[in-house]
C-alpha atoms as a PDB file:
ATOM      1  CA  UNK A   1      73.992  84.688  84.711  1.00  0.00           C
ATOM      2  CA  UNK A   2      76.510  84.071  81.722  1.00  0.00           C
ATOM      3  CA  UNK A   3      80.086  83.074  81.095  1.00  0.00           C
ATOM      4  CA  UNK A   4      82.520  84.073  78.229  1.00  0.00           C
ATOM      5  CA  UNK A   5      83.088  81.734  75.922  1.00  0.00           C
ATOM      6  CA  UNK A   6      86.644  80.973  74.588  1.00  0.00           C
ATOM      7  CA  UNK A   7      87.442  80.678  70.872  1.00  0.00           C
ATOM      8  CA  UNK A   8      90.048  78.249  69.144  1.00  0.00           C
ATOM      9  CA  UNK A   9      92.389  81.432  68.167  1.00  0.00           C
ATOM     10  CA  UNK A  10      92.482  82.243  72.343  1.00  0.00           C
ATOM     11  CA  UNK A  11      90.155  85.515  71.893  1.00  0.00           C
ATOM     12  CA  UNK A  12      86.804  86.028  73.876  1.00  0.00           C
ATOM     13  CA  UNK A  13      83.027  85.958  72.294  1.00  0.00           C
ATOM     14  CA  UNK A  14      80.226  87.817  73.845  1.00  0.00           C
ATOM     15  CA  UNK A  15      79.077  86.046  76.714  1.00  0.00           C
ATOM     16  CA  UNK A  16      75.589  83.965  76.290  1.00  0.00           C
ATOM     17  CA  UNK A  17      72.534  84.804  77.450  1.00  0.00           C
ATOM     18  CA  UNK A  18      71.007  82.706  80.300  1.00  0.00           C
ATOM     19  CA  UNK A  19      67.972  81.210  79.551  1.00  0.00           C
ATOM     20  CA  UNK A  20      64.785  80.303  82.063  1.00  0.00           C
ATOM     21  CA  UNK A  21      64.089  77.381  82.479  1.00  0.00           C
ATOM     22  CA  UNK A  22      60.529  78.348  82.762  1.00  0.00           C
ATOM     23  CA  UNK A  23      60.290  80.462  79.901  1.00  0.00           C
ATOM     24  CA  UNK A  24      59.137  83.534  81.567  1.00  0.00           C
ATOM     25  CA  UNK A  25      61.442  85.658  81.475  1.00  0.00           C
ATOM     26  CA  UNK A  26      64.217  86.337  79.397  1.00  0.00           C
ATOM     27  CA  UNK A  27      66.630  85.085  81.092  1.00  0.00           C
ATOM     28  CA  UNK A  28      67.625  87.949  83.783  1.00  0.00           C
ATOM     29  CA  UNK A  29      65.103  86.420  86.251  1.00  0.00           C
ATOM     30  CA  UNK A  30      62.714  89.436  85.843  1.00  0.00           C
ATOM     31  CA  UNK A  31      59.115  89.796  83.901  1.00  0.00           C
ATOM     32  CA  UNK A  32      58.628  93.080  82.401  1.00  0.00           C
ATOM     33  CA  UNK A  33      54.978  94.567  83.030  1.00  0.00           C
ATOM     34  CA  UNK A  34      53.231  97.551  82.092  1.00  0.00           C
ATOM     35  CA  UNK A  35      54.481 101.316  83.208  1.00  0.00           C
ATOM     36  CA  UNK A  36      57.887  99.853  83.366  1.00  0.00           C
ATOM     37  CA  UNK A  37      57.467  97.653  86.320  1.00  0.00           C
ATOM     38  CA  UNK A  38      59.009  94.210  86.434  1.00  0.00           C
ATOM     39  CA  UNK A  39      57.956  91.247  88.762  1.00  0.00           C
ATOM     40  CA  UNK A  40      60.601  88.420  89.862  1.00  0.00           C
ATOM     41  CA  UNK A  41      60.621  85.310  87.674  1.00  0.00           C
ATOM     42  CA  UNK A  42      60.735  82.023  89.815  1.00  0.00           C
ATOM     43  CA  UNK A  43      63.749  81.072  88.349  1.00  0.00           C
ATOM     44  CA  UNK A  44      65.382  83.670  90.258  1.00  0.00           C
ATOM     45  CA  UNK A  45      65.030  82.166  93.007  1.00  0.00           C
ATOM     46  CA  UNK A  46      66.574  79.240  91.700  1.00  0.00           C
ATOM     47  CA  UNK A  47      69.424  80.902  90.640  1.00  0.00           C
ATOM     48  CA  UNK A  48      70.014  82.979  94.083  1.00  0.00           C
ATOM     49  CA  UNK A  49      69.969  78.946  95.918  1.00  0.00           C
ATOM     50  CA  UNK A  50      72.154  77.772  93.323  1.00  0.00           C
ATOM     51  CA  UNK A  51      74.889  80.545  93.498  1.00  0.00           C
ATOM     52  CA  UNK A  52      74.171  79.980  97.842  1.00  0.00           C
ATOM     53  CA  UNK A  53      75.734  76.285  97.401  1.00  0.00           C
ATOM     54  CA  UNK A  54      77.840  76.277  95.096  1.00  0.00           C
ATOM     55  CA  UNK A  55      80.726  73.914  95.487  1.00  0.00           C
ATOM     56  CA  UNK A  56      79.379  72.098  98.858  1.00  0.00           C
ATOM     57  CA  UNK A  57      79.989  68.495  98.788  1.00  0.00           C
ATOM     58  CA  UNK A  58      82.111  66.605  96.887  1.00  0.00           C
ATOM     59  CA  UNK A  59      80.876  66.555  93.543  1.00  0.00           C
ATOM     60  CA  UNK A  60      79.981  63.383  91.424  1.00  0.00           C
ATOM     61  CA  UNK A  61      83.365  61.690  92.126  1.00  0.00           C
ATOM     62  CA  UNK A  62      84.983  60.569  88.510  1.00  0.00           C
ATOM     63  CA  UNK A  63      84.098  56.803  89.522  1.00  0.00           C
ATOM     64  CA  UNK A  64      80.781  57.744  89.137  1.00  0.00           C
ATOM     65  CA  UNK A  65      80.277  60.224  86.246  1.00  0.00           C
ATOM     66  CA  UNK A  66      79.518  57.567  83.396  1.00  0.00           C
ATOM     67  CA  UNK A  67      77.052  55.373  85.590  1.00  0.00           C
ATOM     68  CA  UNK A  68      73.843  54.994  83.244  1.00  0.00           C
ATOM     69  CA  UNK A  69      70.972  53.354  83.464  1.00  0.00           C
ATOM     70  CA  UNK A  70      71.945  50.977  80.215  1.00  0.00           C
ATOM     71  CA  UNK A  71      75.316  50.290  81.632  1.00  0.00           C
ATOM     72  CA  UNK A  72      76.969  47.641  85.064  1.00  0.00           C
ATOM     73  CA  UNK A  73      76.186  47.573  87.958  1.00  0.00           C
ATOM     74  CA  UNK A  74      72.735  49.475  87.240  1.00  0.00           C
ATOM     75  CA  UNK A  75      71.600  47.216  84.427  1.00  0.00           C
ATOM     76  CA  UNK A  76      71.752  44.220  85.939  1.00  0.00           C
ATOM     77  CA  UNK A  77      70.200  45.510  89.073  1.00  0.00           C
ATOM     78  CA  UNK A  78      66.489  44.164  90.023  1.00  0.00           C
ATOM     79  CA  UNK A  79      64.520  45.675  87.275  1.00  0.00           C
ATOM     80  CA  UNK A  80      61.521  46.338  89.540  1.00  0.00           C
ATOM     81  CA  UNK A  81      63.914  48.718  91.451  1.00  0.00           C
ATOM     82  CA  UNK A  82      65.129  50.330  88.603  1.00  0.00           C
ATOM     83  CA  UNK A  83      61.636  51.154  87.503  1.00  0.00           C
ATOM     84  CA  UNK A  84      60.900  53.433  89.994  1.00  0.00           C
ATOM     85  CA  UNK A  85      64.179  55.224  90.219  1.00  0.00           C
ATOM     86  CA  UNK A  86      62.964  55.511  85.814  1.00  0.00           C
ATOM     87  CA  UNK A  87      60.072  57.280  86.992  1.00  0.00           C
ATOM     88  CA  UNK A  88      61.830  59.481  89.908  1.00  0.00           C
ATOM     89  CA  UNK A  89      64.396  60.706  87.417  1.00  0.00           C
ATOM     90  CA  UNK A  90      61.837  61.091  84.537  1.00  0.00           C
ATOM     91  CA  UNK A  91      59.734  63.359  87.108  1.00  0.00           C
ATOM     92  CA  UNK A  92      62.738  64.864  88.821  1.00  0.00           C
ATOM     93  CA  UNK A  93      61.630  68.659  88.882  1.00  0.00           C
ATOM     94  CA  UNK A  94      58.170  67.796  90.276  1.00  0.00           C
ATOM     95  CA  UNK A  95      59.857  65.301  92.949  1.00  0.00           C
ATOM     96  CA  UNK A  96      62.319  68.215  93.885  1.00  0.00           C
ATOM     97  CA  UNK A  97      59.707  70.744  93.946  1.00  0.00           C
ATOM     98  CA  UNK A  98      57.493  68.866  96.358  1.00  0.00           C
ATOM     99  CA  UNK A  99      60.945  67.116  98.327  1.00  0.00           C
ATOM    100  CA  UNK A 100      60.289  63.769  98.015  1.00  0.00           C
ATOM    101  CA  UNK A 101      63.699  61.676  98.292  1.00  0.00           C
ATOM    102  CA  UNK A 102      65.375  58.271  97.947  1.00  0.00           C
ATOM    103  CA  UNK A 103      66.189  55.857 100.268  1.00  0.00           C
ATOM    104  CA  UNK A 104      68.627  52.908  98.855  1.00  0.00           C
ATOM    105  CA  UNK A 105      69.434  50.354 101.541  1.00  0.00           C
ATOM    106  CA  UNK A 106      71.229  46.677 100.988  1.00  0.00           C
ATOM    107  CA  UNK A 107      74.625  44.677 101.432  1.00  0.00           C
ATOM    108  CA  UNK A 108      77.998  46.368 100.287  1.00  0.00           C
ATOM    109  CA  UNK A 109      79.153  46.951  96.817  1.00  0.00           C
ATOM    110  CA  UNK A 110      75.113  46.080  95.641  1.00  0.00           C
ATOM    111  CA  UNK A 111      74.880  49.192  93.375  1.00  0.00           C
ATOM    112  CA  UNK A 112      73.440  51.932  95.824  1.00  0.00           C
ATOM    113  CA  UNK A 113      75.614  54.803  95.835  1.00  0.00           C
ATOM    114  CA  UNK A 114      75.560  54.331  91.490  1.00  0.00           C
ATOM    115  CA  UNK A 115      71.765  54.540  91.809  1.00  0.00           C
ATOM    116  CA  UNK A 116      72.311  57.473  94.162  1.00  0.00           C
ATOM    117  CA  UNK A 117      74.212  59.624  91.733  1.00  0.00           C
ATOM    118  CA  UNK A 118      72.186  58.554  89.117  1.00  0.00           C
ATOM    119  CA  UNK A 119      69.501  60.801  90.960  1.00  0.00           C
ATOM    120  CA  UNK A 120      71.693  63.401  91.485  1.00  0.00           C
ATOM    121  CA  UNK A 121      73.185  63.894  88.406  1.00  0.00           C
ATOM    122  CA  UNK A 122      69.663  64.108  86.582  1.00  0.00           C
ATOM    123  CA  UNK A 123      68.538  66.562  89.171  1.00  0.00           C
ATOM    124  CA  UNK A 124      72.168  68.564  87.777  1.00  0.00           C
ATOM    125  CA  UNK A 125      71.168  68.458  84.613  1.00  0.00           C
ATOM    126  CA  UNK A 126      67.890  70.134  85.673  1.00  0.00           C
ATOM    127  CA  UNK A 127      69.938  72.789  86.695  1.00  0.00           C
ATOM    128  CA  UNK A 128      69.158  72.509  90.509  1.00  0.00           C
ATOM    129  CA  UNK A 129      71.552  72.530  93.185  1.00  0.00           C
ATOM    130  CA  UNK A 130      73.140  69.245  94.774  1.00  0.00           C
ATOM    131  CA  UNK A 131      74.907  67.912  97.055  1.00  0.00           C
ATOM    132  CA  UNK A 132      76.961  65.172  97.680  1.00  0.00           C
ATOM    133  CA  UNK A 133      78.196  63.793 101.341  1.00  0.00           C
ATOM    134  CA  UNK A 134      79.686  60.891 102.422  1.00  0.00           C
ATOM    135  CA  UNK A 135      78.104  60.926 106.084  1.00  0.00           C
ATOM    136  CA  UNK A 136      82.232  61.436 107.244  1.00  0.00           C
ATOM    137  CA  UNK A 137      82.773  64.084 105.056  1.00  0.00           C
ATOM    138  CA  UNK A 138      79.625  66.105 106.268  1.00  0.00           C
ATOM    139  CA  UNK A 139      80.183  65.698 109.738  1.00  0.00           C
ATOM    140  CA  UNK A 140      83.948  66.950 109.528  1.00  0.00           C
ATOM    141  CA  UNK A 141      82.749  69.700 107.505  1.00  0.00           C
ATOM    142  CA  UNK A 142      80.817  70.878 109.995  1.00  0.00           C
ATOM    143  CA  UNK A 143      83.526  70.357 112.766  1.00  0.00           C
ATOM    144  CA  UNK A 144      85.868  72.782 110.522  1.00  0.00           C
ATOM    145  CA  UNK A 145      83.110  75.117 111.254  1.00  0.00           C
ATOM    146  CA  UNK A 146      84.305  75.435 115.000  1.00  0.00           C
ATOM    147  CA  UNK A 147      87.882  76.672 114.116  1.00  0.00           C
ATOM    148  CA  UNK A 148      88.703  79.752 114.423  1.00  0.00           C
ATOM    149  CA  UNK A 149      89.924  80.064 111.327  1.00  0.00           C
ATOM    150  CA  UNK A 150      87.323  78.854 109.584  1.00  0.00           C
ATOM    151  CA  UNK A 151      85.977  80.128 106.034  1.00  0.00           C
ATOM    152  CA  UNK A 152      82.349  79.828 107.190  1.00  0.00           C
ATOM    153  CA  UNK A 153      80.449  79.312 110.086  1.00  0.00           C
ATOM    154  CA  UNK A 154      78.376  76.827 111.265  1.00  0.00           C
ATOM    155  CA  UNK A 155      75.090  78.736 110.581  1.00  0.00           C
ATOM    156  CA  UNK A 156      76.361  79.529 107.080  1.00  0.00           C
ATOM    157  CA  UNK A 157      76.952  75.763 106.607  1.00  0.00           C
ATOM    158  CA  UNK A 158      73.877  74.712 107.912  1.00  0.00           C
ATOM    159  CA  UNK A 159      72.000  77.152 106.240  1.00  0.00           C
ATOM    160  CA  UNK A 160      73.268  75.949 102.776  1.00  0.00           C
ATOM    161  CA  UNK A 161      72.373  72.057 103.594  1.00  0.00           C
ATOM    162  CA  UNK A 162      69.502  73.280 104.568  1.00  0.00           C
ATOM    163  CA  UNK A 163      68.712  75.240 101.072  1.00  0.00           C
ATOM    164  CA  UNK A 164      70.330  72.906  98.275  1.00  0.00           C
ATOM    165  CA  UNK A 165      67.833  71.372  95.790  1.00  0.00           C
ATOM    166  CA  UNK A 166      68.989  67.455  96.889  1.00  0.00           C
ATOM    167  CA  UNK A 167      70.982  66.378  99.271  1.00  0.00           C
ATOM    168  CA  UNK A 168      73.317  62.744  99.032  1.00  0.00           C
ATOM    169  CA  UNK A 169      74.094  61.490 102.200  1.00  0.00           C
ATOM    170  CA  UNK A 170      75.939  58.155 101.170  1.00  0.00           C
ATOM    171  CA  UNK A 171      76.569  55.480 104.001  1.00  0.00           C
ATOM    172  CA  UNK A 172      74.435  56.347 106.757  1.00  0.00           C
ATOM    173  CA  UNK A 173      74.798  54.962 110.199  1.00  0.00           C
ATOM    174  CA  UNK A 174      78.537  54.278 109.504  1.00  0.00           C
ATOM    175  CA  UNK A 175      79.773  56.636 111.381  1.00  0.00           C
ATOM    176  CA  UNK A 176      80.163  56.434 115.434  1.00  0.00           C
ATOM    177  CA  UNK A 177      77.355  57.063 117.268  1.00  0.00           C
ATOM    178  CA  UNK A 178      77.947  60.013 119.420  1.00  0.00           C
ATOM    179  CA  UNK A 179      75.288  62.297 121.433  1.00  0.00           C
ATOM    180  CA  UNK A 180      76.913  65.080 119.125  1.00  0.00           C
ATOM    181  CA  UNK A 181      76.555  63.027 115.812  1.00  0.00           C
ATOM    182  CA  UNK A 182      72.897  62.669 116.259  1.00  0.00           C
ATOM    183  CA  UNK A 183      72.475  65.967 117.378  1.00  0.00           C
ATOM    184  CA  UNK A 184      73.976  67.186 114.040  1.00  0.00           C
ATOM    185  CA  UNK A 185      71.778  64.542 111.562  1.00  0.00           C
ATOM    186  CA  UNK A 186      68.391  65.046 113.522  1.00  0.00           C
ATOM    187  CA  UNK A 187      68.770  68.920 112.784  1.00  0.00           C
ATOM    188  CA  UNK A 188      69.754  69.042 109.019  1.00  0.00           C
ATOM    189  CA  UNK A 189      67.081  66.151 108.490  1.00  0.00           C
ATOM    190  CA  UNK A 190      64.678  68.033 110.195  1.00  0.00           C
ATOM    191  CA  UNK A 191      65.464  71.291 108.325  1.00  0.00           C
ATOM    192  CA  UNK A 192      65.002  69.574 105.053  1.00  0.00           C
ATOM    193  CA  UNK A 193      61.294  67.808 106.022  1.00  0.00           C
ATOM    194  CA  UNK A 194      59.987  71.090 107.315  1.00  0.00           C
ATOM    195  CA  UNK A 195      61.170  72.955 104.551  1.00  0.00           C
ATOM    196  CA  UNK A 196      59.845  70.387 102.156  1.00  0.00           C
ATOM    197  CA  UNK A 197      63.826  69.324 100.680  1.00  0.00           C
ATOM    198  CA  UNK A 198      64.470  65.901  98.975  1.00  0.00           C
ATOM    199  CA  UNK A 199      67.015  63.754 100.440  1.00  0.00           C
ATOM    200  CA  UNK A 200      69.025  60.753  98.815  1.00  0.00           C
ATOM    201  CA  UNK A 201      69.795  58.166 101.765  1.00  0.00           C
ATOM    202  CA  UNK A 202      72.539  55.467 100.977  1.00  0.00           C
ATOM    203  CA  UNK A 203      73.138  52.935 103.791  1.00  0.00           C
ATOM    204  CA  UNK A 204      73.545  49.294 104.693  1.00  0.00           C
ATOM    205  CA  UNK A 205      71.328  49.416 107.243  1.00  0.00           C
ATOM    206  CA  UNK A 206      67.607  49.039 107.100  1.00  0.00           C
ATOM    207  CA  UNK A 207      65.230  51.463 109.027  1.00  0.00           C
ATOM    208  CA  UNK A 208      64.952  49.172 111.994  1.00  0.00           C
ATOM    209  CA  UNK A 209      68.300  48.984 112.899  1.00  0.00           C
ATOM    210  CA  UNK A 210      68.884  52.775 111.550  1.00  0.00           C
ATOM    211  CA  UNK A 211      66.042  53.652 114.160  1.00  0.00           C
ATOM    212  CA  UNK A 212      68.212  52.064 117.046  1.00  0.00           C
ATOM    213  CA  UNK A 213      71.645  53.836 115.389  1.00  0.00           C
ATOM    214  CA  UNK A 214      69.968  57.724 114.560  1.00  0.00           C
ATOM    215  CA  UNK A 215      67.086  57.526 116.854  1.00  0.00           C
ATOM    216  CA  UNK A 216      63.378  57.291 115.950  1.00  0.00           C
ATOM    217  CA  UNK A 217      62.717  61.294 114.922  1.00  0.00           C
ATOM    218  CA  UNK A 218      65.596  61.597 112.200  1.00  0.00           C
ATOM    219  CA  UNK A 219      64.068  58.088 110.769  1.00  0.00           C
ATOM    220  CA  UNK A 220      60.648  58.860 111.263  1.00  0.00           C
ATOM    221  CA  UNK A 221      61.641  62.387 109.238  1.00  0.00           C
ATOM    222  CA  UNK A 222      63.799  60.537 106.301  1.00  0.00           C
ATOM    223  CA  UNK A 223      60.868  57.648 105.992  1.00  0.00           C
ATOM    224  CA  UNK A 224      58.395  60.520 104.978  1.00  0.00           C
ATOM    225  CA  UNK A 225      60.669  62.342 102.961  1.00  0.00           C
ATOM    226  CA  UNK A 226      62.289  59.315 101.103  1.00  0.00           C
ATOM    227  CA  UNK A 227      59.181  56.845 101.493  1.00  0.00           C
ATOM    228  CA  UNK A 228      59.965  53.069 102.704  1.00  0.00           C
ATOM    229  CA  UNK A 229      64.009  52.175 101.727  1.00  0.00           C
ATOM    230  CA  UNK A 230      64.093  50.088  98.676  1.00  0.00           C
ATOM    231  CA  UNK A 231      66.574  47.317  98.929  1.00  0.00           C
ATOM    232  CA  UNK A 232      69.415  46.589  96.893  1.00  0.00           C
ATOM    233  CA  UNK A 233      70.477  43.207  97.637  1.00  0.00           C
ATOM    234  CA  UNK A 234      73.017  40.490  95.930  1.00  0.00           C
ATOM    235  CA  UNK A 235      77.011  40.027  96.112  1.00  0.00           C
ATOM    236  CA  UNK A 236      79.687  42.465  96.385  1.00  0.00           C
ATOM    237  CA  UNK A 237      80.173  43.787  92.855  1.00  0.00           C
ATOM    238  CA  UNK A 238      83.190  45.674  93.405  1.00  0.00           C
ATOM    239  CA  UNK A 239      84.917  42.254  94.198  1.00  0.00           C
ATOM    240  CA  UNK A 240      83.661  40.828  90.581  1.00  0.00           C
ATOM    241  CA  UNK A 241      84.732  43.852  89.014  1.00  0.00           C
ATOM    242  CA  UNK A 242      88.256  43.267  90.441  1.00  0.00           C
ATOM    243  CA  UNK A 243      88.953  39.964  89.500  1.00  0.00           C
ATOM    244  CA  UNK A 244      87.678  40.424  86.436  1.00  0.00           C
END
């Protein structure tokens, strides 16, 4: 997979050759054997689940794109926390590969969706595939699915949570608890454990009171995919950063 680069005086040089990230092949996902057979590289199938979800989410909003671990709010967060996210992000292919997740939980404005994206933008620079949902955003996407008019289907949407590299879902158990809401978290959470996907989990509350708000199978699911939440606790830091 390869792009054309543009030059300064406007014209076009040959595209650049993609390059596995395994270094297997030679970049066109296949291995060349004896007697002219070829087998497929793993990093096509990579490639085939990153072209698959493309575009889903929201992106890493602009707010977000210069969080660091050496910059505020995340430096001054408790360094014990911090740690471990380190070693998640420092291990991020092997974490993805066997889908073990994040959980952040703690007060408002504490730091956890900056930690979040943290995670997701290292697993981007991996060159996996992520996703990023505010819990409102995902659920209207998937109500879009019912119009008639609409681009994809339900299935096609669900299929694509279901195969992205990491999923984000920032501020869960926000939303109003509705039959149909739980319905629609149990079965993408579910998805992702028996397929083996990581999850990120942002939310305020802890798993106690996000077992009485989701019900005890999606928790049960995210606790083993995510391990025990790890909380993020202090004072609002978005109303320091205001005044000051």
């Amino acid at each position: 997979m390869s792009v054309l680069r543009p030059v300064p005086d406007g014209g076009r040089v040959p595209p650049e050759p993609a390059v596995c990230p395994f270094g297997r092949c030679d970049g066109s996902g296949w291995i060349e054997e004896e007697h002219g057979r070829a087998r497929a590289c793993a990093c096509l199938e990579r490639r085939k689940r990153s072209a698959a979800t493309r575009r889903m989410g929201t992106g890493v909003p602009k707010r977000f794109r210069g969080v660091s671990f050496e910059r505020k709010p995340i430096c001054d967060l408790e360094p014990a926390i911090l740690r471990l996210v380190r070693q998640y992000v420092r291990d991020i292919e092997r974490n993805l590969d066997d889908g073990r997740g994040l959980w952040f939980w703690g007060d408002v404005g504490t730091g956890k969706t900056s930690l979040a994206m943290l995670v997701s933008m290292a697993a981007e620079r991996s060159g996996r595939s992520v996703a990023i949902y505010p819990l409102t955003r995902l659920l209207a996407e998937i109500k879009q699915t019912y119009d008639r008019d609409a681009d994809a289907s339900y299935l096609q949407l669900f299929r694509r949570l279901s195969m992205v590299d990491l999923l984000q879902l920032d501020d869960l158990g926000t939303e109003r608890t509705t039959e149909w809401v739980l319905e629609q978290l149990y079965s993408i959470v579910n998805e992702r454990w028996q397929d083996q996907r990581a999850i990120v989990v942002t939310t305020n509350l802890d798993h106690t009171a996000l077992r009485e708000q989701l019900g005890a199978r999606t928790v049960s699911r995210l606790i083993e995919i995510c391990g025990e939440p790890l909380p993020i606790m202090g004072p609002d830091l978005r109303i320091g950063a205001g005044r000051a």
